[in-house]
Protein backbone atom coordinates (compact mmCIF):
# COMPACT_ATOMS: atom_id res chain seq x y z
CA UNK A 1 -16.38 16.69 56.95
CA UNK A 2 -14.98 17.65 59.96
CA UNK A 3 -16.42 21.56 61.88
CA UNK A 4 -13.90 24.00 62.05
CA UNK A 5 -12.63 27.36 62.90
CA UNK A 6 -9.89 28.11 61.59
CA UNK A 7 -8.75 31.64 62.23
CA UNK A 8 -5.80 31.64 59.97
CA UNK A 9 -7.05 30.56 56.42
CA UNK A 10 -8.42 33.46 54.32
CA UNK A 11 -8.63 34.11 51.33
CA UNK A 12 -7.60 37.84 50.11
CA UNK A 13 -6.37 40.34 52.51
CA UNK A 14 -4.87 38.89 55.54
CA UNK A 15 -5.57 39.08 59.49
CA UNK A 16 -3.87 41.92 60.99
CA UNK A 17 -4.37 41.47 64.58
CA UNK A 18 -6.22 38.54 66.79
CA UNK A 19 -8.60 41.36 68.76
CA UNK A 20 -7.61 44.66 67.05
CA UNK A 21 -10.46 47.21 68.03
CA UNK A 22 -12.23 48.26 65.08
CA UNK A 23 -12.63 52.02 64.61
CA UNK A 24 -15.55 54.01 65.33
CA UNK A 25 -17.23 55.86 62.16
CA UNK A 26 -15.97 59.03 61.38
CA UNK A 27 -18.70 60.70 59.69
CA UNK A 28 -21.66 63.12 61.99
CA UNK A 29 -24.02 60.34 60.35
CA UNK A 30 -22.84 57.66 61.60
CA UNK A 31 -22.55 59.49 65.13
CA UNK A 32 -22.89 56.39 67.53
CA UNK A 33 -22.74 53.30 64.53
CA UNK A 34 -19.24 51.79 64.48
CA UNK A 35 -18.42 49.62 61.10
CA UNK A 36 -17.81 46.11 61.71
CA UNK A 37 -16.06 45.71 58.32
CA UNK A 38 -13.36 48.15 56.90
CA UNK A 39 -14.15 48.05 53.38
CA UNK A 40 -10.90 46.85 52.99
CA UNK A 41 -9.79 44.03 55.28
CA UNK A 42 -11.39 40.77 57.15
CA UNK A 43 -9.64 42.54 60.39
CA UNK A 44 -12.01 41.37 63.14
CA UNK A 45 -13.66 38.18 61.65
CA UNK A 46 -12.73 34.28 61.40
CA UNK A 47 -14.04 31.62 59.17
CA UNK A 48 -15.26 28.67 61.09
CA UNK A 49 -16.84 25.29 59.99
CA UNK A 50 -17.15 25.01 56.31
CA UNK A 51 -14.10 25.72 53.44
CA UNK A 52 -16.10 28.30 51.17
CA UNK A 53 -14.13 31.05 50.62
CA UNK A 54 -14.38 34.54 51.72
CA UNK A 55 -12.77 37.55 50.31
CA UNK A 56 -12.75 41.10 50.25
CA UNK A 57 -13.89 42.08 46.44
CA UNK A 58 -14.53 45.74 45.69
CA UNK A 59 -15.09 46.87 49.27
CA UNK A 60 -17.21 43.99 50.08
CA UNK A 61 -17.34 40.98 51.69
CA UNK A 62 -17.82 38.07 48.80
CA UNK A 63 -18.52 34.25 50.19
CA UNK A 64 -18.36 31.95 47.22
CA UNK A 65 -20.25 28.16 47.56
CA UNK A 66 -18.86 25.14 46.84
CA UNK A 67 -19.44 21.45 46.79
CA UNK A 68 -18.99 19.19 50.00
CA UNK A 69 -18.81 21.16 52.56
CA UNK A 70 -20.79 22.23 55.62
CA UNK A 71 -22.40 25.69 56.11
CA UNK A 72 -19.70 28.13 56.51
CA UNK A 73 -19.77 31.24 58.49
CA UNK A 74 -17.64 34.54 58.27
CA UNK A 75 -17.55 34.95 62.60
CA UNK A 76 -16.99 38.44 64.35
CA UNK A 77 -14.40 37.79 66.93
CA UNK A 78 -16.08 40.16 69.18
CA UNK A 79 -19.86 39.15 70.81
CA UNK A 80 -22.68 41.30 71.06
CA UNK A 81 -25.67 41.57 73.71
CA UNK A 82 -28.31 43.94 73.11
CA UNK A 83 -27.91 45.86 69.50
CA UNK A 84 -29.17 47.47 66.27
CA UNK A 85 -27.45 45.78 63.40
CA UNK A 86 -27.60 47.25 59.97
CA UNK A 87 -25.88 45.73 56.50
CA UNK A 88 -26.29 45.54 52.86
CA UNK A 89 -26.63 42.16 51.23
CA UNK A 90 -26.25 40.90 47.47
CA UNK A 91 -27.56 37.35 45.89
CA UNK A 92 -27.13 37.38 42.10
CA UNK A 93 -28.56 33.22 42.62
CA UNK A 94 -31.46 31.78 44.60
CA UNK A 95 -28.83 30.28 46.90
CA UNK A 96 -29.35 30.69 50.65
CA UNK A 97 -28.05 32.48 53.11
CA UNK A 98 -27.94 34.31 56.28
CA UNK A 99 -26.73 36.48 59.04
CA UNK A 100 -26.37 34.92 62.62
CA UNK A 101 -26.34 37.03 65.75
CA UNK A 102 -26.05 36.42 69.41
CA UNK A 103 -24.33 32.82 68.43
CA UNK A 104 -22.17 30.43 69.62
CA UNK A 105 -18.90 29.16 68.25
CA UNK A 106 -17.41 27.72 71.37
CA UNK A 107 -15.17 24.15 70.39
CA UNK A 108 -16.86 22.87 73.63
CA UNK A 109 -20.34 23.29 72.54
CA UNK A 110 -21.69 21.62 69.82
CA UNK A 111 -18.20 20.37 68.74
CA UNK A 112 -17.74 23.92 67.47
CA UNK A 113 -20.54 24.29 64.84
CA UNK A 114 -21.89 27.42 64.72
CA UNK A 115 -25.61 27.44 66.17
CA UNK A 116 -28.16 30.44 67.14
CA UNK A 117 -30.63 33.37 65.88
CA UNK A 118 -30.04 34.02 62.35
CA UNK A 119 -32.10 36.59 59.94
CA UNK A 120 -32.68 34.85 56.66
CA UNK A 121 -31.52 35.33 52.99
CA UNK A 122 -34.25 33.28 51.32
CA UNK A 123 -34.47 34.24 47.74
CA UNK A 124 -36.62 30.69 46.81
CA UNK A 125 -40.12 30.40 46.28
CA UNK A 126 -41.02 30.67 49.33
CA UNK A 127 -39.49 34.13 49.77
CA UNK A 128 -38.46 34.39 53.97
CA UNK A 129 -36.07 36.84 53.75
CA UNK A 130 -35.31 38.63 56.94
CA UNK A 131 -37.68 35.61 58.87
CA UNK A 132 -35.50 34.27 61.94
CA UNK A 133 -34.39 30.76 61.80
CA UNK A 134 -32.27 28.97 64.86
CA UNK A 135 -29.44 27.16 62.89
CA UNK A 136 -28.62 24.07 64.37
CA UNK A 137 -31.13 24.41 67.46
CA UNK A 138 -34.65 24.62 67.32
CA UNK A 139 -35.39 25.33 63.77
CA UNK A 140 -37.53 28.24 62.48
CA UNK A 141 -38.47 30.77 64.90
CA UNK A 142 -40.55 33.38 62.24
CA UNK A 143 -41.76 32.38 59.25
CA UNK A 144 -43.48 34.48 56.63
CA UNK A 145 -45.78 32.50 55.58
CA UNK A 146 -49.11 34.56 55.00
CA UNK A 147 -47.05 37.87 54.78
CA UNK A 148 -47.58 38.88 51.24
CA UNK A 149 -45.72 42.22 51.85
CA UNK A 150 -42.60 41.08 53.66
CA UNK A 151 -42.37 38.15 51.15
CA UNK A 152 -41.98 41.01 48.17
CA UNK A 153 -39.12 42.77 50.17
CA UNK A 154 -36.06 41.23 48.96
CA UNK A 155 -35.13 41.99 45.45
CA UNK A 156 -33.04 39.06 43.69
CA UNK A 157 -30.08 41.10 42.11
CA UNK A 158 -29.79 44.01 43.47
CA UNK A 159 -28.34 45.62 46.95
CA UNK A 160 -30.99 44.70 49.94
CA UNK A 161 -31.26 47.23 53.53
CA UNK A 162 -30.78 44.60 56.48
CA UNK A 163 -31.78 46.24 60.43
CA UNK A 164 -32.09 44.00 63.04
CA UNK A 165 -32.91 45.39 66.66
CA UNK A 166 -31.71 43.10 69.11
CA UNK A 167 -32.55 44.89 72.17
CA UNK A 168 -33.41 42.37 75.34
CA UNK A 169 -35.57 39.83 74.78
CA UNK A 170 -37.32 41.36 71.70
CA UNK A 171 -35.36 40.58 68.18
CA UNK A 172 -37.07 42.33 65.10
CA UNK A 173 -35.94 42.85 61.61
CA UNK A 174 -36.35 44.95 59.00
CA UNK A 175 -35.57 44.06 54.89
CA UNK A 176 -35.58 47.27 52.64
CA UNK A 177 -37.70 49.53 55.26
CA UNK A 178 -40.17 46.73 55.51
CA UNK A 179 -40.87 45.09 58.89
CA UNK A 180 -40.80 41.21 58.60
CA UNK A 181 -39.73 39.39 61.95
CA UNK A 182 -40.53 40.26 65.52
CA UNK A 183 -40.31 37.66 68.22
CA UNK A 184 -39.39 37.54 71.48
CA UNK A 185 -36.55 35.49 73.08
CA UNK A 186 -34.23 35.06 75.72
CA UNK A 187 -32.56 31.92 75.05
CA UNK A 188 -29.07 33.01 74.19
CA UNK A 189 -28.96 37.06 75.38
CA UNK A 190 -25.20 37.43 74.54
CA UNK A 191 -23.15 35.75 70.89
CA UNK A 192 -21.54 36.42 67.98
CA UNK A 193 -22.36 37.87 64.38
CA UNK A 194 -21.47 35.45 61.78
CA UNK A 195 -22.19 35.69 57.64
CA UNK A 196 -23.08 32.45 56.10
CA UNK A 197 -22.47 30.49 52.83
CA UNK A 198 -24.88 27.76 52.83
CA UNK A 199 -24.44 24.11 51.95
CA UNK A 200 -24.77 22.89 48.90
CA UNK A 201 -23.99 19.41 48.62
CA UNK A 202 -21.99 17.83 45.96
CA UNK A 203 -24.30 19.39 43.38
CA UNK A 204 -21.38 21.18 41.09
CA UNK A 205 -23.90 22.72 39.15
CA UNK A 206 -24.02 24.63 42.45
CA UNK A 207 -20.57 25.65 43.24
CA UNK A 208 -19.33 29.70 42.69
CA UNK A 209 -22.50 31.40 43.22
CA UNK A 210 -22.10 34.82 45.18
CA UNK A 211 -23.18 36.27 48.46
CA UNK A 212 -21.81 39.60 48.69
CA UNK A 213 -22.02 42.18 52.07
CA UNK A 214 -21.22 45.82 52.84
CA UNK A 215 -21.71 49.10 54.93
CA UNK A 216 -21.98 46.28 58.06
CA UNK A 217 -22.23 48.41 61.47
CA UNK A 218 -23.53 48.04 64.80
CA UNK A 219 -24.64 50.30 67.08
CA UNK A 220 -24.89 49.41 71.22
CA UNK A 221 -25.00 52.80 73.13
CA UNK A 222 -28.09 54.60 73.53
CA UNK A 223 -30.33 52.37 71.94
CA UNK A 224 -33.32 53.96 72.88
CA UNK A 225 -32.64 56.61 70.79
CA UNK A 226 -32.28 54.73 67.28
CA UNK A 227 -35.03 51.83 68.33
CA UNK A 228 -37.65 51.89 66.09
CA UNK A 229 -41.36 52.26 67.43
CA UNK A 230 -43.66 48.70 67.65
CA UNK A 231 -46.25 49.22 65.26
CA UNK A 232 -47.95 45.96 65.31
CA UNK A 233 -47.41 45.68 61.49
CA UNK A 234 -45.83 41.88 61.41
CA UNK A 235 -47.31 38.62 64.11
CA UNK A 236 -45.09 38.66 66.86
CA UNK A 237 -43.94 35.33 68.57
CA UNK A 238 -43.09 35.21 71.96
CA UNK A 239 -40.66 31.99 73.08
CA UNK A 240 -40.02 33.29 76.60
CA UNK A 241 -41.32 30.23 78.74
CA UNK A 242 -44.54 30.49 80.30
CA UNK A 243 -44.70 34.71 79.67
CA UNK A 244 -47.21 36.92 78.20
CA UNK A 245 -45.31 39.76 76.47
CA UNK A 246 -47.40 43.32 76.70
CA UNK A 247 -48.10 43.31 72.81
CA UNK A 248 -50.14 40.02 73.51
CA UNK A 249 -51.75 41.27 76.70
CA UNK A 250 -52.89 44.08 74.90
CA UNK A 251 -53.44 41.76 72.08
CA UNK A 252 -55.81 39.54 74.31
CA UNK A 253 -53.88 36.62 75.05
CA UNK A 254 -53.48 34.97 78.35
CA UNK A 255 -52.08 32.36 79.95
CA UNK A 256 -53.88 29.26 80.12
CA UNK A 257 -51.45 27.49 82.24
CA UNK A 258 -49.78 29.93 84.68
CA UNK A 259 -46.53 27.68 84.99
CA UNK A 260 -46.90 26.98 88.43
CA UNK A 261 -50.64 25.73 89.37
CA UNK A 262 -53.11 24.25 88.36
CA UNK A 263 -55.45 26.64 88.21
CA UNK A 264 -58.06 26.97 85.32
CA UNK A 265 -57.33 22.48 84.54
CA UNK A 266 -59.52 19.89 85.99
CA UNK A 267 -59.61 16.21 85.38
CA UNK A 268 -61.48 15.17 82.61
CA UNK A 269 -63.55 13.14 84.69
CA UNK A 270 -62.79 15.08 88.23
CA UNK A 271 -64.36 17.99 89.46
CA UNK A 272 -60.48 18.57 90.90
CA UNK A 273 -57.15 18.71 89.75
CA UNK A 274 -55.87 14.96 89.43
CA UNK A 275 -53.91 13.71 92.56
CA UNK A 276 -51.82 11.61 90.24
CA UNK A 277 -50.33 10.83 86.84
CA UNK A 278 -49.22 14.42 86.42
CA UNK A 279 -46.34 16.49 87.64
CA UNK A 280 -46.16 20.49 87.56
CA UNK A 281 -42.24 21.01 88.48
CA UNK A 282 -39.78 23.56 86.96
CA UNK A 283 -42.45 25.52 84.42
CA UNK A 284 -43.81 22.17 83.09
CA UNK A 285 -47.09 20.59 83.40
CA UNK A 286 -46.13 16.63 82.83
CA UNK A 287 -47.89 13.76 81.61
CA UNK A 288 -46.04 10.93 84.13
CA UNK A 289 -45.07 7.44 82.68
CA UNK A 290 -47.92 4.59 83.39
CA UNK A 291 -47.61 2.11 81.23
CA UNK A 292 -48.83 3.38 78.01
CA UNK A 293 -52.78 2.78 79.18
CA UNK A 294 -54.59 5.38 78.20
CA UNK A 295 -55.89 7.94 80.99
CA UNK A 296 -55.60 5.10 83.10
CA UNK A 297 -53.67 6.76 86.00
CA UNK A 298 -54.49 10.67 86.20
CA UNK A 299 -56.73 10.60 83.44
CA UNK A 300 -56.66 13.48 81.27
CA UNK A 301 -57.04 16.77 82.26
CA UNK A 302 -59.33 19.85 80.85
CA UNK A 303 -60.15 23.62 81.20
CA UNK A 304 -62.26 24.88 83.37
CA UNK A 305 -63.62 26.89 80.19
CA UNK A 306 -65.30 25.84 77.04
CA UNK A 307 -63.87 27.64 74.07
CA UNK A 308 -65.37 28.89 71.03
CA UNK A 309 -62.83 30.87 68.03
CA UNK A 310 -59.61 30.81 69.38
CA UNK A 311 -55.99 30.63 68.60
CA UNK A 312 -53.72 28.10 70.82
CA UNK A 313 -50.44 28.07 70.90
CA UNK A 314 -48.01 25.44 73.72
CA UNK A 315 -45.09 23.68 73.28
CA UNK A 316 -44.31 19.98 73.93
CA UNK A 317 -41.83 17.35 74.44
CA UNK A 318 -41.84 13.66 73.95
CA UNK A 319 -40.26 11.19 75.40
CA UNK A 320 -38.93 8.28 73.16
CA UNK A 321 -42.08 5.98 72.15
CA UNK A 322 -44.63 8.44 73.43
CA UNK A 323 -48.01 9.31 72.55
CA UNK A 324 -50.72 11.58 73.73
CA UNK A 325 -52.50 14.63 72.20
CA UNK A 326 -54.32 17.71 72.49
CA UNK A 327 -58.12 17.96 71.84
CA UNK A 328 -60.63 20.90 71.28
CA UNK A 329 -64.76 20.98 70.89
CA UNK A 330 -64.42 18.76 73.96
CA UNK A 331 -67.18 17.39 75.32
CA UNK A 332 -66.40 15.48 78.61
CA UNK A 333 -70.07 13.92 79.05
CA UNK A 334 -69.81 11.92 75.85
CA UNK A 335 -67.37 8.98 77.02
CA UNK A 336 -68.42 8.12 80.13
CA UNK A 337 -66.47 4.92 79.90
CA UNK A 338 -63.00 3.61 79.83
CA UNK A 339 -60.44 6.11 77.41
CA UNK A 340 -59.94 9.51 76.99
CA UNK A 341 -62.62 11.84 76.84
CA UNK A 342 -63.74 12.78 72.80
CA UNK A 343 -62.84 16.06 71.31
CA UNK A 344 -60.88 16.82 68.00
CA UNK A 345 -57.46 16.02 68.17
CA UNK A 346 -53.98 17.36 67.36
CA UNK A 347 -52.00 14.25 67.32
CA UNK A 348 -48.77 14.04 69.68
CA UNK A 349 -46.75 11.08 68.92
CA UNK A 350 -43.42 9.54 68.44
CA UNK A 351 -43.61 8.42 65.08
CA UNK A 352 -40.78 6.61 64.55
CA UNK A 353 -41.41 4.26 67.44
CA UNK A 354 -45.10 4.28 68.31
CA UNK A 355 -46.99 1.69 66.63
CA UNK A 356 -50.41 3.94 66.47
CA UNK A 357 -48.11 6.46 63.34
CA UNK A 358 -48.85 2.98 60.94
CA UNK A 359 -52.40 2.47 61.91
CA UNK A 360 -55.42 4.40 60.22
CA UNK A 361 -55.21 5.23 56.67
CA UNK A 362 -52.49 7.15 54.92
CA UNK A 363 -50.63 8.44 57.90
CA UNK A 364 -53.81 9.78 59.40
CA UNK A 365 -52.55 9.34 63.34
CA UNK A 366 -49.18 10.47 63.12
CA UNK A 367 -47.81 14.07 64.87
CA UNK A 368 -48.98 16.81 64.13
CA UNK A 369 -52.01 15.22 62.27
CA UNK A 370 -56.06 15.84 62.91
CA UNK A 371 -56.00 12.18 64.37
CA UNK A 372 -57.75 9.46 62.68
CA UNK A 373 -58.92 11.83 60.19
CA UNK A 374 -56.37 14.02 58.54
CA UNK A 375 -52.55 13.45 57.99
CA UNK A 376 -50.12 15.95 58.43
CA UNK A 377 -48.10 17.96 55.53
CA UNK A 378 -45.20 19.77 56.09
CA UNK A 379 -44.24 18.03 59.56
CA UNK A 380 -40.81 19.66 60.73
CA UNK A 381 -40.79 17.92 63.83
CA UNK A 382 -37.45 19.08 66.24
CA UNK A 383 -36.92 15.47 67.93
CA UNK A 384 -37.55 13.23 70.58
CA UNK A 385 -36.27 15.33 74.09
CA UNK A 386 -36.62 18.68 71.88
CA UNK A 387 -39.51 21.07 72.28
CA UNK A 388 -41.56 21.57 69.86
CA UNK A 389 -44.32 24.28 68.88
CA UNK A 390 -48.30 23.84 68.45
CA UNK A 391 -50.45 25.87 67.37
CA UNK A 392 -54.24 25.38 66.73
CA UNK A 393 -56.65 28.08 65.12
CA UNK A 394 -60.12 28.00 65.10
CA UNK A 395 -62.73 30.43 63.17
CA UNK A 396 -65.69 29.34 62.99
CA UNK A 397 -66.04 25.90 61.02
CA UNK A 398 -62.45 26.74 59.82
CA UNK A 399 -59.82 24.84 61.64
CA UNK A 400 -55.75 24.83 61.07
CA UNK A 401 -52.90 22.88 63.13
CA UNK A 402 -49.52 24.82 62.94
CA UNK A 403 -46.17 22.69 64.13
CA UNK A 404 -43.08 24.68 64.48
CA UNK A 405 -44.25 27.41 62.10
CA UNK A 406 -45.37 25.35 59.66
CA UNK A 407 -49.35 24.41 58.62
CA UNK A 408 -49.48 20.88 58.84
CA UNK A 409 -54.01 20.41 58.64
CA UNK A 410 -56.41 22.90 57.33
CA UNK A 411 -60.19 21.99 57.29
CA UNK A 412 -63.70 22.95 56.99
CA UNK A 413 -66.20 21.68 59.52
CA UNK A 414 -69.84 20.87 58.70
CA UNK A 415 -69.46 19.88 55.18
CA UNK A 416 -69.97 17.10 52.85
CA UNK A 417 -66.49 15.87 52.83
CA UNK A 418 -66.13 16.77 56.35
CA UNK A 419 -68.97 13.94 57.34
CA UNK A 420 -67.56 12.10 55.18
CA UNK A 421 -64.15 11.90 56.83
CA UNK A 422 -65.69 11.54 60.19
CA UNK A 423 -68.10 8.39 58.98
CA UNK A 424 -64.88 6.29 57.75
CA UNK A 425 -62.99 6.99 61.14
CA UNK A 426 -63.21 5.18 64.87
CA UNK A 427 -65.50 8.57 65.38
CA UNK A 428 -68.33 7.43 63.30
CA UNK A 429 -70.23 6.02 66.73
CA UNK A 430 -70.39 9.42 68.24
CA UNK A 431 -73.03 11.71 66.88
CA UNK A 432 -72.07 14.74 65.10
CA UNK A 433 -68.70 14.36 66.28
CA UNK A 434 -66.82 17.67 65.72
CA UNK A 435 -69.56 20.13 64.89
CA UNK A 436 -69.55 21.51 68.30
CA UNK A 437 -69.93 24.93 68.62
CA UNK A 438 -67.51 24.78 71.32
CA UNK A 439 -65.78 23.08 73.96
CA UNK A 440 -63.10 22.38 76.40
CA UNK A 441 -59.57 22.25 75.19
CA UNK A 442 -57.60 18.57 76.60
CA UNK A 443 -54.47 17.22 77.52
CA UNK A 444 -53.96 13.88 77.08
CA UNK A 445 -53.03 11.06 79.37
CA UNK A 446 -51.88 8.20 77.38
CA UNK A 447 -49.81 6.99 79.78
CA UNK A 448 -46.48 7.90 78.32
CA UNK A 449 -44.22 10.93 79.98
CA UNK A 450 -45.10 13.80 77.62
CA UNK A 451 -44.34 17.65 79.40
CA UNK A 452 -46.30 21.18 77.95
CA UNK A 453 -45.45 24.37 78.59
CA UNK A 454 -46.15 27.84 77.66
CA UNK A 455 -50.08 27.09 76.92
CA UNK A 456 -51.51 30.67 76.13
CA UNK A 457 -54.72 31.28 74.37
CA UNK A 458 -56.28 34.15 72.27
CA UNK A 459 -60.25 34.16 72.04
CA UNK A 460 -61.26 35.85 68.90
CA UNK A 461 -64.25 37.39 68.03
């Protein structure tokens, strides 16, 4: 089906005016809040993309699902920069939904689907409701996976409290007084607020349920004095390239590429910084394209520092075909020969098109993976040319890999089964292979063009 916006079909009370201002509140309350929806009309908004229906249904705004259509949105016609957002939201059915902000509608982008920051209605199992997802972009931004308390926020049935502070880089949300999302991100400062009704397929079964939405304002004036105080309670995520913000400097992070230098990286088998095979231009530390040999040109390249219990976080990008990876407990003395150097290794790979994704044993090399060892679950991969989110923790023998918000390996070093994986894999020739107590963190050089960015580490104790 065709995206649309179609600013003339609604359903119930009918447009009044293309860019009528809407009227500030009128109660001392509300002193500085202005309602984005009248209780009475859909003055001020526009359906776009999908044909579910909106109405206005006992002062509320009611979107209804139904089969074969796209995600449909309910769009302000006016766009916001920096805000606090606040709105009431009712699901009587686990169906899903969402409220977008600072998005784009524009029939020149995107052939006019509706993409950008939007704060979750998530009523399923996995209860992420007021977790920030980038529709039709680069996928989930904030999970809440592991938050027990913001999972139990939303109530299925019943009238939920939305805030969202959107208030320069820093977006944070709040679901029935409960904290649940904090990130920071600059990618799109300035867009529109949209209400969605989410796809549902042909399933019929489907069709008619309810997403309802009231007491909608926004506030945009004096933010300062309405901004709620950081109190560390959620994870916060920072996608601002190559940046510490100050809640992870005073967290203990740091940067373990600067984005400009090479400071801190040295070959694996250099004392130096390699002369070639690898670019640093425009924020990004590149892996240059050789052939597909395997640190045959620049050779891979390691920190300066061995690392113990840590959590690392980067970003990466492939390049159709590619393949490299990046590897912790390194030990650059054990491979003195042709190859890259040993370590554990979070596979980065182009699955679709790399032959290495059907070699091993049950999917064991393929992105995202502990490679040659463990496959991958939950792989939401963004695409070839896309960037896309690692994250590696480390505690002790306990080791996770994390790709785009989402666990894909969790293991225990130094047991039975753990020997047991490493004996059936290419690693069995190297002696205790992976019980280091630490070691040097790698990029790899396998000769395909593979760029990283925003590499930041946080030792723990």
């Amino acid at each position: 089906m065709a995206l649309i916006c179609n600013t003339a079909r609604f359903t119930g009370a009918a447009l009044l005016a293309t860019h009528l201002a809407l009227a500030p509140a009128a109660d001392g309350q509300a002193a500085g809040w202005r309602p984005l929806f009248d209780g009475t009309t859909l003055t001020g908004w526009y359906p776009c993309n999908g044909s579910a229906p909106y109405t206005v249904e006992d002062g509320t705004i009611t979107g209804r699902s139904v089969v074969d259509s796209p995600n449909s949105f309910l769009c302000t016609r006016e766009s916001f920069g920096d805000f606090v957002l606040e709105y009431d939201a009712w699901l009587g059915s686990p169906m899903n939904s969402g409220v977008q902000i600072r998005s784009i509608a524009d029939p020149a982008i995107k052939g006019g689907r509706v993409h950008g920051t939007q704060i979750e209605i998530d009523p399923s199992d996995r209860r992420w409701t007021g977790g920030i997802y980038d529709e039709s972009r680069r996928g989930w931004l904030y999970t809440l996976d592991g938050q027990p308390a913001q999972q139990a926020a939303f109530h299925l049935g019943t009238w939920n409290h939305f805030r969202v502070e959107a208030i320069g880089s820093s977006i944070r949300t709040w679901v029935n007084g409960v904290g649940v999302a904090n990130i920071i991100d600059d990618l799109t400062p300035r867009g529109i607020i949209a209400l969605q009704v989410h796809d549902i397929g042909r399933d019929s079964k489907l069709a008619g349920q309810t997403v309802r939405f009231r007491n909608v304002r926004i506030r945009t004036d004096n933010l300062a004095a309405v901004r709620a105080p950081e109190r560390g309670n959620s994870p916060q995520y920072n996608y601002v390239v190559n940046t510490l913000s100050a809640r992870e400097r005073a967290s203990g992070w740091t940067l373990l590429w600067d984005g400009k230098t090479s400071e801190g990286w040295r070959g694996a088998r250099l004392t130096t910084f390699p002369t070639q095979g690898w670019e640093i231009k425009n924020g990004e530390l590149s892996v240059l394209q050789t052939e597909g040999r395997e640190a045959a040109a620049g050779g891979d390249i390691v920190t300066v520092n061995e690392y113990e219990n840590f959590e690392l976080t980067l970003e990466y990008r492939l390049t159709p075909g590619a393949n490299s990876g990046i590897k912790y407990f390194v030990n650059t003395d054990l491979n003195t020969g042709a190859g890259s150097a040993i370590g554990n290794e979070f596979q980065v790979l182009d699955d679709a098109l790399h032959p290495d994704a059907k070699l091993g044993v049950n999917g064991n090399r393929t992105n995202g993976g502990l490679y040659d060892l463990i496959p991958p679950r939950n792989v939401r991969f963004n695409g070839i040319g896309e960037w896309n989110r690692a994250r590696i923790i480390v505690r002790g023998n306990h080791v996770e890999h994390w790709l785009n918000g989402f666990r894909t390996v969790e293991y225990e070093r130094g047991t039975q089964q753990w020997r047991a994986l490493v004996d059936h894999s290419k690693y069995v020739i190297w002696p205790n292979f992976g019980d280091a107590k630490k070691g040097r963190i790698l990029l790899q050089d396998h000769g395909n063009a593979v760029s990283f960015r925003s590499i930041k580490i946080h030792v723990l104790p």
